[in-house]
PDB file of N, CA and C in Angstrom:
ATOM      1  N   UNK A   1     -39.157  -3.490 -35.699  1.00  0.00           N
ATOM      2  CA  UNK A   1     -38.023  -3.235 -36.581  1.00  0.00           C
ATOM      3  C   UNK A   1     -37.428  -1.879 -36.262  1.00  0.00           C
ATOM      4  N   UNK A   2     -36.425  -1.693 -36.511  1.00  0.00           N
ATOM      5  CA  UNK A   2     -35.192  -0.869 -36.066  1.00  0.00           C
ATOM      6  C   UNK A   2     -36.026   0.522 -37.484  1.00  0.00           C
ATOM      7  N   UNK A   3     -35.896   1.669 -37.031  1.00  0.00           N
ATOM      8  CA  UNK A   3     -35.930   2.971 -38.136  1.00  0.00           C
ATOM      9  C   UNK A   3     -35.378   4.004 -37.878  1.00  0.00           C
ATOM     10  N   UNK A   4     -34.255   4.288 -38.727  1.00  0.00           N
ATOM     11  CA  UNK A   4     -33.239   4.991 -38.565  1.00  0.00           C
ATOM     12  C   UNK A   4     -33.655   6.416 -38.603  1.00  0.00           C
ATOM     13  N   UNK A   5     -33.040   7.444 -38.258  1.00  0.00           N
ATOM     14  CA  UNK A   5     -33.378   8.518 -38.305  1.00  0.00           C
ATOM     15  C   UNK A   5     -32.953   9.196 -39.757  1.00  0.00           C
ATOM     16  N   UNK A   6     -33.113  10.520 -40.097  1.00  0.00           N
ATOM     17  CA  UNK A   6     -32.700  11.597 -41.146  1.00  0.00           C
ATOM     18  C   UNK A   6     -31.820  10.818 -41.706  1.00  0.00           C
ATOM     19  N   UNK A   7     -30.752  10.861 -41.814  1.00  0.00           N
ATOM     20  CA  UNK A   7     -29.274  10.357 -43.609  1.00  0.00           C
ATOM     21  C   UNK A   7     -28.936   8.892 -42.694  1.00  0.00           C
ATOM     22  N   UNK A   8     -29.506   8.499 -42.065  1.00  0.00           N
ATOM     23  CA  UNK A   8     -28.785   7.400 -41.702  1.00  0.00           C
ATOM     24  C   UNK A   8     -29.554   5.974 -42.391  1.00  0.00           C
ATOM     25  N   UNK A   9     -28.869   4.458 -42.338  1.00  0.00           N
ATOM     26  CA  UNK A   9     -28.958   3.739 -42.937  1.00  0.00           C
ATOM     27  C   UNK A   9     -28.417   2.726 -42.505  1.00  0.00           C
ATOM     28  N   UNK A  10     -29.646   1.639 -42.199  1.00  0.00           N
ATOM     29  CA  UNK A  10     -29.297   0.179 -40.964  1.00  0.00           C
ATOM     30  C   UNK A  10     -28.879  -0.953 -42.356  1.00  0.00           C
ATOM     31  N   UNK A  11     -27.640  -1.367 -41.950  1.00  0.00           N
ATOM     32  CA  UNK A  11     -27.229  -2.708 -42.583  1.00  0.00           C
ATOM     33  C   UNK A  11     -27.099  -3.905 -42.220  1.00  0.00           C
ATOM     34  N   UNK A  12     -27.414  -4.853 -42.751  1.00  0.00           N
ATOM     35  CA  UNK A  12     -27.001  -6.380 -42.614  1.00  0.00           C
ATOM     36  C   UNK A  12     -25.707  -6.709 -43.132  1.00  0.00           C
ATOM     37  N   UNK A  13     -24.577  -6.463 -42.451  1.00  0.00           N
ATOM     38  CA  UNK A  13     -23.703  -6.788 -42.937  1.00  0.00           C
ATOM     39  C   UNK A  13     -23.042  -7.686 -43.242  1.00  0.00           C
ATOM     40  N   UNK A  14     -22.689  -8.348 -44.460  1.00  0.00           N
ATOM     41  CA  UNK A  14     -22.171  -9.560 -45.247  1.00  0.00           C
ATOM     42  C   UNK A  14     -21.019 -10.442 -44.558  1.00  0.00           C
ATOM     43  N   UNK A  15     -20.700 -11.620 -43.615  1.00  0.00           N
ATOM     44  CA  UNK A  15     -19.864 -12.105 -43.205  1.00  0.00           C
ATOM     45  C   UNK A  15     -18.730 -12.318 -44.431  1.00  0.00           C
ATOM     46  N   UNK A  16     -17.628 -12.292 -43.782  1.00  0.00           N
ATOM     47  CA  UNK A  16     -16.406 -12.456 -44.722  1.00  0.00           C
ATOM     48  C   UNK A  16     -16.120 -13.915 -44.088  1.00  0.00           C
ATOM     49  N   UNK A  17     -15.185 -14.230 -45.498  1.00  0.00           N
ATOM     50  CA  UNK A  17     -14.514 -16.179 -45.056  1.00  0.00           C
ATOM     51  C   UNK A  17     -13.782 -15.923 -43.887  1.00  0.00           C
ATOM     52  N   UNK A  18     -13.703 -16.755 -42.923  1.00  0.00           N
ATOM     53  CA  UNK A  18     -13.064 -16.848 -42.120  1.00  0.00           C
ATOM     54  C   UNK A  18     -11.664 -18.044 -41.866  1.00  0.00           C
ATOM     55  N   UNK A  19     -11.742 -18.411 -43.496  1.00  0.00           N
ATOM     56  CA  UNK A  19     -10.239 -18.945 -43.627  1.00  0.00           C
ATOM     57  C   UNK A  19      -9.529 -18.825 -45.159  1.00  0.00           C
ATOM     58  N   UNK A  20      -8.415 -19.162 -44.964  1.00  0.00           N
ATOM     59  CA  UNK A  20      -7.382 -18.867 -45.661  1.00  0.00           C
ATOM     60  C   UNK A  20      -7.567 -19.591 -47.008  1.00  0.00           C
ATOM     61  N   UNK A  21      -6.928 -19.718 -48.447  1.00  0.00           N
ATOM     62  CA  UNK A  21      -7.056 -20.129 -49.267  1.00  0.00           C
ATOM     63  C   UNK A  21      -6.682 -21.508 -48.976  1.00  0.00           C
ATOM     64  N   UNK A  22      -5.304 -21.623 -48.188  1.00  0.00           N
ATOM     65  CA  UNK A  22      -4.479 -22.647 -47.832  1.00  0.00           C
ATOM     66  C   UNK A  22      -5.614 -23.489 -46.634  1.00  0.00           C
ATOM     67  N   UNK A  23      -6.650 -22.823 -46.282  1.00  0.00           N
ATOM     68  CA  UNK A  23      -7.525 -23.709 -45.067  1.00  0.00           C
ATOM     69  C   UNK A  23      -6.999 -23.645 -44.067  1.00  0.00           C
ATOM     70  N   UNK A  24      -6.224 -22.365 -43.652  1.00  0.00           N
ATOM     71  CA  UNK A  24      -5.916 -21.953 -42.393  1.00  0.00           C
ATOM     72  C   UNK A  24      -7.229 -20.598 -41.600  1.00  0.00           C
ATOM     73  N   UNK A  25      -7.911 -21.384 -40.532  1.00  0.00           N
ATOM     74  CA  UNK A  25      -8.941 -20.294 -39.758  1.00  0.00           C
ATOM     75  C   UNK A  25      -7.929 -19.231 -39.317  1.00  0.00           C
ATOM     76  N   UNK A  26      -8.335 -18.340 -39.546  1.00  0.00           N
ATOM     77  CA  UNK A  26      -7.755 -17.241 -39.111  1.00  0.00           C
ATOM     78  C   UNK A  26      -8.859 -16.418 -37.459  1.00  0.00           C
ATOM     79  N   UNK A  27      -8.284 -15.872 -36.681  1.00  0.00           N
ATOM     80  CA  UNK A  27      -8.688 -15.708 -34.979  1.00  0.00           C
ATOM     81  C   UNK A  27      -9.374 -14.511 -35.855  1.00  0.00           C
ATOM     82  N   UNK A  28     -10.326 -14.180 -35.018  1.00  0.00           N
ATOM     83  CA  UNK A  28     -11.192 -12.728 -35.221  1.00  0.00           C
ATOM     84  C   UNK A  28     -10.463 -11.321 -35.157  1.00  0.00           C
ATOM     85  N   UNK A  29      -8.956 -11.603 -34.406  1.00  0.00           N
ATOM     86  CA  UNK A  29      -8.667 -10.122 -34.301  1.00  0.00           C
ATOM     87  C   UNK A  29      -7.794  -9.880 -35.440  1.00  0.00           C
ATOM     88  N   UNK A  30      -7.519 -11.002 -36.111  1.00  0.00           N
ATOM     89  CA  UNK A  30      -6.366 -10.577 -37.437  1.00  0.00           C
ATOM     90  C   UNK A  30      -7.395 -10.700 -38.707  1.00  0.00           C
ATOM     91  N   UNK A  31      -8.757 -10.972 -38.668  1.00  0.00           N
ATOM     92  CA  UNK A  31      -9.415 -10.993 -39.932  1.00  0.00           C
ATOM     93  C   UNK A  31      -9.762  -9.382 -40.387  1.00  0.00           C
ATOM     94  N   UNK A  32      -9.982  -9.191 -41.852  1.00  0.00           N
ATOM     95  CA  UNK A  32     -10.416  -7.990 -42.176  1.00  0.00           C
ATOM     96  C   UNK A  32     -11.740  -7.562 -41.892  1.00  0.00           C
ATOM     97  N   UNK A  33     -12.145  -6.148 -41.442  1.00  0.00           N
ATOM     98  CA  UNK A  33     -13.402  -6.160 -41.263  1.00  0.00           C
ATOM     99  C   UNK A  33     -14.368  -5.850 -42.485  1.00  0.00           C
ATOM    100  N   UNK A  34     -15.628  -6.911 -42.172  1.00  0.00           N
ATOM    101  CA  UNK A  34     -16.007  -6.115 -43.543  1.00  0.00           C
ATOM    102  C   UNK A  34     -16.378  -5.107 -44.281  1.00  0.00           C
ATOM    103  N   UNK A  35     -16.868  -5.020 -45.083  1.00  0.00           N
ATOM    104  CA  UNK A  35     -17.040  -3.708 -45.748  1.00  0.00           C
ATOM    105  C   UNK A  35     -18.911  -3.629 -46.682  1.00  0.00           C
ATOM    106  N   UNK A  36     -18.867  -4.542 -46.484  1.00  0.00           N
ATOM    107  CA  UNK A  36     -20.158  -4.909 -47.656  1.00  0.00           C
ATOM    108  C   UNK A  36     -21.447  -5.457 -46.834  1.00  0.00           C
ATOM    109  N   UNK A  37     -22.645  -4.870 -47.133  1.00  0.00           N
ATOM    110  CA  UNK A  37     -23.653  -5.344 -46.479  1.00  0.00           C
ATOM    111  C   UNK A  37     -24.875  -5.192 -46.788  1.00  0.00           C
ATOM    112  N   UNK A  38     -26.210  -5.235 -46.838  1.00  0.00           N
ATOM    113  CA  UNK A  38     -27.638  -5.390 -47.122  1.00  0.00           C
ATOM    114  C   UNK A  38     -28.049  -4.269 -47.021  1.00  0.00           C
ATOM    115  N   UNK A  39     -28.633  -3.206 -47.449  1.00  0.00           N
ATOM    116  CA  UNK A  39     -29.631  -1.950 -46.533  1.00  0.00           C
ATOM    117  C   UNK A  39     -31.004  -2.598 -45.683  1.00  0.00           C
ATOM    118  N   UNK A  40     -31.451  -2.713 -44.550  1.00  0.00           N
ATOM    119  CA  UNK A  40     -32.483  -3.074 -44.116  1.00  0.00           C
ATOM    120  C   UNK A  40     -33.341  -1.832 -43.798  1.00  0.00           C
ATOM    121  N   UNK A  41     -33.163  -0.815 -43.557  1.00  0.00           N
ATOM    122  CA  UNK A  41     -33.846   0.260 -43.281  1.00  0.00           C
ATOM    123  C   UNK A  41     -33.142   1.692 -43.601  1.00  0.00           C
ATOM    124  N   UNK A  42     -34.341   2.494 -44.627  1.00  0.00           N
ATOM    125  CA  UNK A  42     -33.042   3.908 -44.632  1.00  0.00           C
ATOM    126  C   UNK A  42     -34.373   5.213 -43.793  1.00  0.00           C
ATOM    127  N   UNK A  43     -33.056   6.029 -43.235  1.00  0.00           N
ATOM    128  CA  UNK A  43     -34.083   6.947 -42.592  1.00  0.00           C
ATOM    129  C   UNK A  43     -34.888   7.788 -44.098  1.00  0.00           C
ATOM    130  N   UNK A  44     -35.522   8.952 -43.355  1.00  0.00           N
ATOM    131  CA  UNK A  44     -35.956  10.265 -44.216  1.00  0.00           C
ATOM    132  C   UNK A  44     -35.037  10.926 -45.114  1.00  0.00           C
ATOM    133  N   UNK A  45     -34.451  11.300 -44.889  1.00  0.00           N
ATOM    134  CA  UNK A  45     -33.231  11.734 -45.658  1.00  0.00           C
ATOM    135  C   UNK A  45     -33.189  13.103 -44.617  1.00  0.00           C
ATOM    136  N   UNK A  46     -31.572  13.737 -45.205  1.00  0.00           N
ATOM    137  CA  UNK A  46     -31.417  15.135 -44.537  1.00  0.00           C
ATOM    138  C   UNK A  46     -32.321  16.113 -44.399  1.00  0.00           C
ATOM    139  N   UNK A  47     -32.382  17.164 -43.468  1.00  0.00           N
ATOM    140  CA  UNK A  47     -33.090  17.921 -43.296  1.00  0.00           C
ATOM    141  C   UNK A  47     -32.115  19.606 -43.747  1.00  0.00           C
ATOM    142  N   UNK A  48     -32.058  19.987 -44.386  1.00  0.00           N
ATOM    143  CA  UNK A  48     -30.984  21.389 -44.261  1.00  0.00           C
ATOM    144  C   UNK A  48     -31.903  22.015 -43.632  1.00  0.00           C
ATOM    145  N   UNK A  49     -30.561  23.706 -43.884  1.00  0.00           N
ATOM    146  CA  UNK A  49     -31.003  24.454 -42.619  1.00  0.00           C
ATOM    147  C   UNK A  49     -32.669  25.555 -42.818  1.00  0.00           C
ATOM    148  N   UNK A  50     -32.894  25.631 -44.662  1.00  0.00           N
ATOM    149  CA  UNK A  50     -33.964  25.948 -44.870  1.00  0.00           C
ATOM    150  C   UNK A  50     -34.899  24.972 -44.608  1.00  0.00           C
ATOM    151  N   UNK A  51     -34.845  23.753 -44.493  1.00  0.00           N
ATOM    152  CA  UNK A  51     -36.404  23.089 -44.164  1.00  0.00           C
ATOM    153  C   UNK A  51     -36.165  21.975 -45.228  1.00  0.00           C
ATOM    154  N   UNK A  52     -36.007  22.540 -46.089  1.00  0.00           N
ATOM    155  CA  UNK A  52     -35.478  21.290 -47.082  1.00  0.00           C
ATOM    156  C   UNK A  52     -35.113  19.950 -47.010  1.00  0.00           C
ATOM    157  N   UNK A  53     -35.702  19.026 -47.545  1.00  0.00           N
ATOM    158  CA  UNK A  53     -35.533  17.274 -47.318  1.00  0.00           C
ATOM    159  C   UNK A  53     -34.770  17.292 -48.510  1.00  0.00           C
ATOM    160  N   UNK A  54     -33.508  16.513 -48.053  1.00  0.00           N
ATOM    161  CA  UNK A  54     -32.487  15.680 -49.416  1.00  0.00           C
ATOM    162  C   UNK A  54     -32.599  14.681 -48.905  1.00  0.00           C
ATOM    163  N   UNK A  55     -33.236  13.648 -50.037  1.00  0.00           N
ATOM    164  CA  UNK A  55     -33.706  11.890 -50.057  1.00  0.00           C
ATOM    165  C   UNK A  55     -32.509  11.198 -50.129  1.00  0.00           C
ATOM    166  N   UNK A  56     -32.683  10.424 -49.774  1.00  0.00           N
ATOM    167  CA  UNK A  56     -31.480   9.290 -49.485  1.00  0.00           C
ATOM    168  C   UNK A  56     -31.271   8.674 -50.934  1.00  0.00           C
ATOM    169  N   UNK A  57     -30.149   8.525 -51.656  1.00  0.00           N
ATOM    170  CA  UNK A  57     -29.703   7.569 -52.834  1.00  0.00           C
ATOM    171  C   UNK A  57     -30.169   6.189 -52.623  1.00  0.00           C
ATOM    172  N   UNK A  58     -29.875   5.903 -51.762  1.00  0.00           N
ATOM    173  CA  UNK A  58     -29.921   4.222 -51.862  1.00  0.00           C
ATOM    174  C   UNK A  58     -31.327   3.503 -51.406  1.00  0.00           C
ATOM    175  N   UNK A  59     -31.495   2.620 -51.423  1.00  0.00           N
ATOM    176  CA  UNK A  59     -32.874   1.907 -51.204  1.00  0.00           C
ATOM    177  C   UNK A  59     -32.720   0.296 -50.345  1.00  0.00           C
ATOM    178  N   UNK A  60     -33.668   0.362 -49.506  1.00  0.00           N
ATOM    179  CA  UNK A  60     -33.908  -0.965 -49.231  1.00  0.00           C
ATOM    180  C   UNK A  60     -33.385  -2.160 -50.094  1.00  0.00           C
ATOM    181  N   UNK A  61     -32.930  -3.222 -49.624  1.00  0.00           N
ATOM    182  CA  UNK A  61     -32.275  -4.363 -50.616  1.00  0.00           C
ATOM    183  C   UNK A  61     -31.096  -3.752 -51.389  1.00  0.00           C
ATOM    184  N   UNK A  62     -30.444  -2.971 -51.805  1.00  0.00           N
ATOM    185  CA  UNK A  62     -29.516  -3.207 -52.514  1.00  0.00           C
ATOM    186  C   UNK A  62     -27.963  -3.480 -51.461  1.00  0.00           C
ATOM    187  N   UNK A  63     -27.250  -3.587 -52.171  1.00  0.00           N
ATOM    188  CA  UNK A  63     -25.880  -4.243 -51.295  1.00  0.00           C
ATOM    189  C   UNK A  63     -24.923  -3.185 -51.317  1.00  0.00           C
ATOM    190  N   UNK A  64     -24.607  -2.769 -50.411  1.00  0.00           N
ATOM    191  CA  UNK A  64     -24.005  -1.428 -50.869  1.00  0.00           C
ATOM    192  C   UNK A  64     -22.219  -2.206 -50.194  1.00  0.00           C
ATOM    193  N   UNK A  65     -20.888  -0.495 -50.647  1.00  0.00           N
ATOM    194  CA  UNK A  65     -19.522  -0.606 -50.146  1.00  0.00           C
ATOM    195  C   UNK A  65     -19.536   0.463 -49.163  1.00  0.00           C
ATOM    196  N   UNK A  66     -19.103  -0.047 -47.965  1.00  0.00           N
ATOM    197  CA  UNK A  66     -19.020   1.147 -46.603  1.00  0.00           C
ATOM    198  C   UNK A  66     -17.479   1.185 -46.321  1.00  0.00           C
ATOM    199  N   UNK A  67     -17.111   2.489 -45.889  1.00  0.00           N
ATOM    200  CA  UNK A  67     -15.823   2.801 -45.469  1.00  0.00           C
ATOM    201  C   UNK A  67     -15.372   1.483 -44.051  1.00  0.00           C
ATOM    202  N   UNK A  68     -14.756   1.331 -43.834  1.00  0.00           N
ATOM    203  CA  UNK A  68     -14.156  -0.017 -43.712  1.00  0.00           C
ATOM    204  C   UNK A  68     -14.305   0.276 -41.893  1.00  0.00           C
ATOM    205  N   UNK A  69     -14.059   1.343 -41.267  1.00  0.00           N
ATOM    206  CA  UNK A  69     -14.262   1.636 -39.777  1.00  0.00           C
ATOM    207  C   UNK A  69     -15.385   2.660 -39.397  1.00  0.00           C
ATOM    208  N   UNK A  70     -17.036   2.471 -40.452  1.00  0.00           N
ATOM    209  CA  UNK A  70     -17.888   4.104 -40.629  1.00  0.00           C
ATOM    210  C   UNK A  70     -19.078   2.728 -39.841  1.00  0.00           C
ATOM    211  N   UNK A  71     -19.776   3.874 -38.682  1.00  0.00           N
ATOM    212  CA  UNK A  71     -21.020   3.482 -38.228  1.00  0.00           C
ATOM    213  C   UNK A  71     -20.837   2.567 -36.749  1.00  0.00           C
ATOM    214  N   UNK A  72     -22.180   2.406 -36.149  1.00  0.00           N
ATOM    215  CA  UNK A  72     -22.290   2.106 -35.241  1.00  0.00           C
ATOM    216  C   UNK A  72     -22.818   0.593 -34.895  1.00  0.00           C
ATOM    217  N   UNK A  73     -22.053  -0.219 -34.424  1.00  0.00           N
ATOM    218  CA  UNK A  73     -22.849  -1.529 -33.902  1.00  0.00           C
ATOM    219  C   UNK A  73     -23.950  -1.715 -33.120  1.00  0.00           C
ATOM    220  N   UNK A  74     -24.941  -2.454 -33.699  1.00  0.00           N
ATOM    221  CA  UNK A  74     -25.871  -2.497 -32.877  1.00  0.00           C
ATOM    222  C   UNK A  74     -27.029  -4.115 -32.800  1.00  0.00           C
ATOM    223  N   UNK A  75     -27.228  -4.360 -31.875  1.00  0.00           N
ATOM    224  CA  UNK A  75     -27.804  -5.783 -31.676  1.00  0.00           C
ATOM    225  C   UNK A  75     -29.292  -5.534 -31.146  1.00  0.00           C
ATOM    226  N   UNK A  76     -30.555  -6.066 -32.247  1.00  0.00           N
ATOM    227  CA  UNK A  76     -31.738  -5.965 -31.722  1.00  0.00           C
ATOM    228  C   UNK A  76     -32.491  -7.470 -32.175  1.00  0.00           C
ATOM    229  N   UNK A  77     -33.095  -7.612 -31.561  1.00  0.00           N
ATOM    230  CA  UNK A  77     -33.916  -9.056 -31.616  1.00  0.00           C
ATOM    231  C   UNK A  77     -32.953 -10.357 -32.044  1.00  0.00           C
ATOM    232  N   UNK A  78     -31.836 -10.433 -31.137  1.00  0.00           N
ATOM    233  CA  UNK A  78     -30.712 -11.201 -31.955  1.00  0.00           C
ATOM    234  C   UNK A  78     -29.864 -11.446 -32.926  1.00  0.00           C
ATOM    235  N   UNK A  79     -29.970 -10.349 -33.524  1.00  0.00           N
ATOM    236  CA  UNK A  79     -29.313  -9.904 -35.340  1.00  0.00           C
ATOM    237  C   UNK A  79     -28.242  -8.733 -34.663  1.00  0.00           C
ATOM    238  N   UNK A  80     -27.275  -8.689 -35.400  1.00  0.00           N
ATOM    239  CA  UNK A  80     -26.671  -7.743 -35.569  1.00  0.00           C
ATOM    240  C   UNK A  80     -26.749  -6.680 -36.600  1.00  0.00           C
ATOM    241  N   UNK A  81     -26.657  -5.742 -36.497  1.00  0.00           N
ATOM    242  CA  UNK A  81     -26.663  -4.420 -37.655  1.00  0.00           C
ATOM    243  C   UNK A  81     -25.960  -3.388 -37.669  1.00  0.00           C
ATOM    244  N   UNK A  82     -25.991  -2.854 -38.418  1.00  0.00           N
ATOM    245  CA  UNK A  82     -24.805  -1.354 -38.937  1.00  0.00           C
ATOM    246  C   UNK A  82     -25.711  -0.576 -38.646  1.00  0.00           C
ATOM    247  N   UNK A  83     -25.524   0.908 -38.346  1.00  0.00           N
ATOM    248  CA  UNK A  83     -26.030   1.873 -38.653  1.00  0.00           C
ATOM    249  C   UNK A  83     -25.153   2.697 -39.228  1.00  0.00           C
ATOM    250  N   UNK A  84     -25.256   3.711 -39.709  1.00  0.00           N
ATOM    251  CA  UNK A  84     -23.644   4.130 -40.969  1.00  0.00           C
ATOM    252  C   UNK A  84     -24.769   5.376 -41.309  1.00  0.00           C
ATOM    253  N   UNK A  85     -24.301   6.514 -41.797  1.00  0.00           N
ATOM    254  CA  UNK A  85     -24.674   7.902 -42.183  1.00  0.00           C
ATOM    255  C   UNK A  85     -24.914   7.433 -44.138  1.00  0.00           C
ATOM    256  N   UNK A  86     -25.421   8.242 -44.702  1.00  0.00           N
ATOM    257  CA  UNK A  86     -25.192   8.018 -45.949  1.00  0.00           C
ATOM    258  C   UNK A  86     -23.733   8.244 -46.705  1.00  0.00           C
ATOM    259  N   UNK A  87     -23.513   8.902 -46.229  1.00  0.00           N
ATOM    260  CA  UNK A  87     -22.127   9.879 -46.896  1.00  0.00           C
ATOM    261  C   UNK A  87     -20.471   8.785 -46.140  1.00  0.00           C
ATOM    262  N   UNK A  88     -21.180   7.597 -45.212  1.00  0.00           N
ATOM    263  CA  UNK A  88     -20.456   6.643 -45.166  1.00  0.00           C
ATOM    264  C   UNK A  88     -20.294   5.785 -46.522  1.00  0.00           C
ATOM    265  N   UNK A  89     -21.157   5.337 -46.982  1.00  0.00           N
ATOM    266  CA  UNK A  89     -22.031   4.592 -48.538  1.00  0.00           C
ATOM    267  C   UNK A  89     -20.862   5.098 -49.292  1.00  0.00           C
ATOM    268  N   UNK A  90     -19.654   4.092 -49.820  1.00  0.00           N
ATOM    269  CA  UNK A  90     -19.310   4.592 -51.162  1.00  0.00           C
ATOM    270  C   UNK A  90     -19.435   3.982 -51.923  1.00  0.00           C
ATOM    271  N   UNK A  91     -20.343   3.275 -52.688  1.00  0.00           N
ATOM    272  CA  UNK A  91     -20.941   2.464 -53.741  1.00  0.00           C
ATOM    273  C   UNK A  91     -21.647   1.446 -53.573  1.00  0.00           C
ATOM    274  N   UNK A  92     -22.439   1.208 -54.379  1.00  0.00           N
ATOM    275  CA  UNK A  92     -23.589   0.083 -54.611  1.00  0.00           C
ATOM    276  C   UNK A  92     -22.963  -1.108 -55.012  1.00  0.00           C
ATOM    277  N   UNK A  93     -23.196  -2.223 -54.895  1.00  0.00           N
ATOM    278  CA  UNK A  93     -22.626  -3.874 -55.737  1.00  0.00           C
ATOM    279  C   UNK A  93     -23.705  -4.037 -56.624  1.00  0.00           C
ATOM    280  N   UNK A  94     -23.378  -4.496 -57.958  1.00  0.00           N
ATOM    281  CA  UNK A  94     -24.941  -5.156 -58.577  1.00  0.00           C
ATOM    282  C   UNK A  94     -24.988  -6.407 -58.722  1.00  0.00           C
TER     283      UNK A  94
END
């Protein structure tokens, strides 16, 4: 399994519909990207410059809202995943 480093935070990110209300498929380059996705792994949290650990907010399993173009693609054991900073994270779903 993938383990992120210091503020960072691996997602499963949530597929969006890929058609229209009307039942028109829409091509991959005009769909929205998503925004919403799983936490599967969070690093340690920050390190500041005294030594100091700041813990990460969020936790394993919850579903969080990510800035819409924040983080890095990445493909391991056939899955796709996010990696995204914390301070990407702007809210939780419940």
């Amino acid at each position: 399994m993938l383990k992120p480093l210091a503020d960072r935070v691996i997602l499963e990110v949530t597929k969006e519909e890929e058609t229209t209300v009307g039942g028109i498929v829409l091509a991959s380059n005009v769909q929205e990207k998503p925004q919403t996705g799983k936490i599967i792994a969070v690093g340690d949290g920050r390190t500041m410059r005294n030594g100091e650990k700041i813990a990460i907010a969020v936790s394993v399993g919850q579903t969080v809202l990510f800035d819409k173009y924040a983080g890095s693609e990445v493909s391991f054991e056939g899955k796709d995943y996010l990696i995204v900073h914390e301070k990407d994270i702007v809210a939780t779903v419940d």
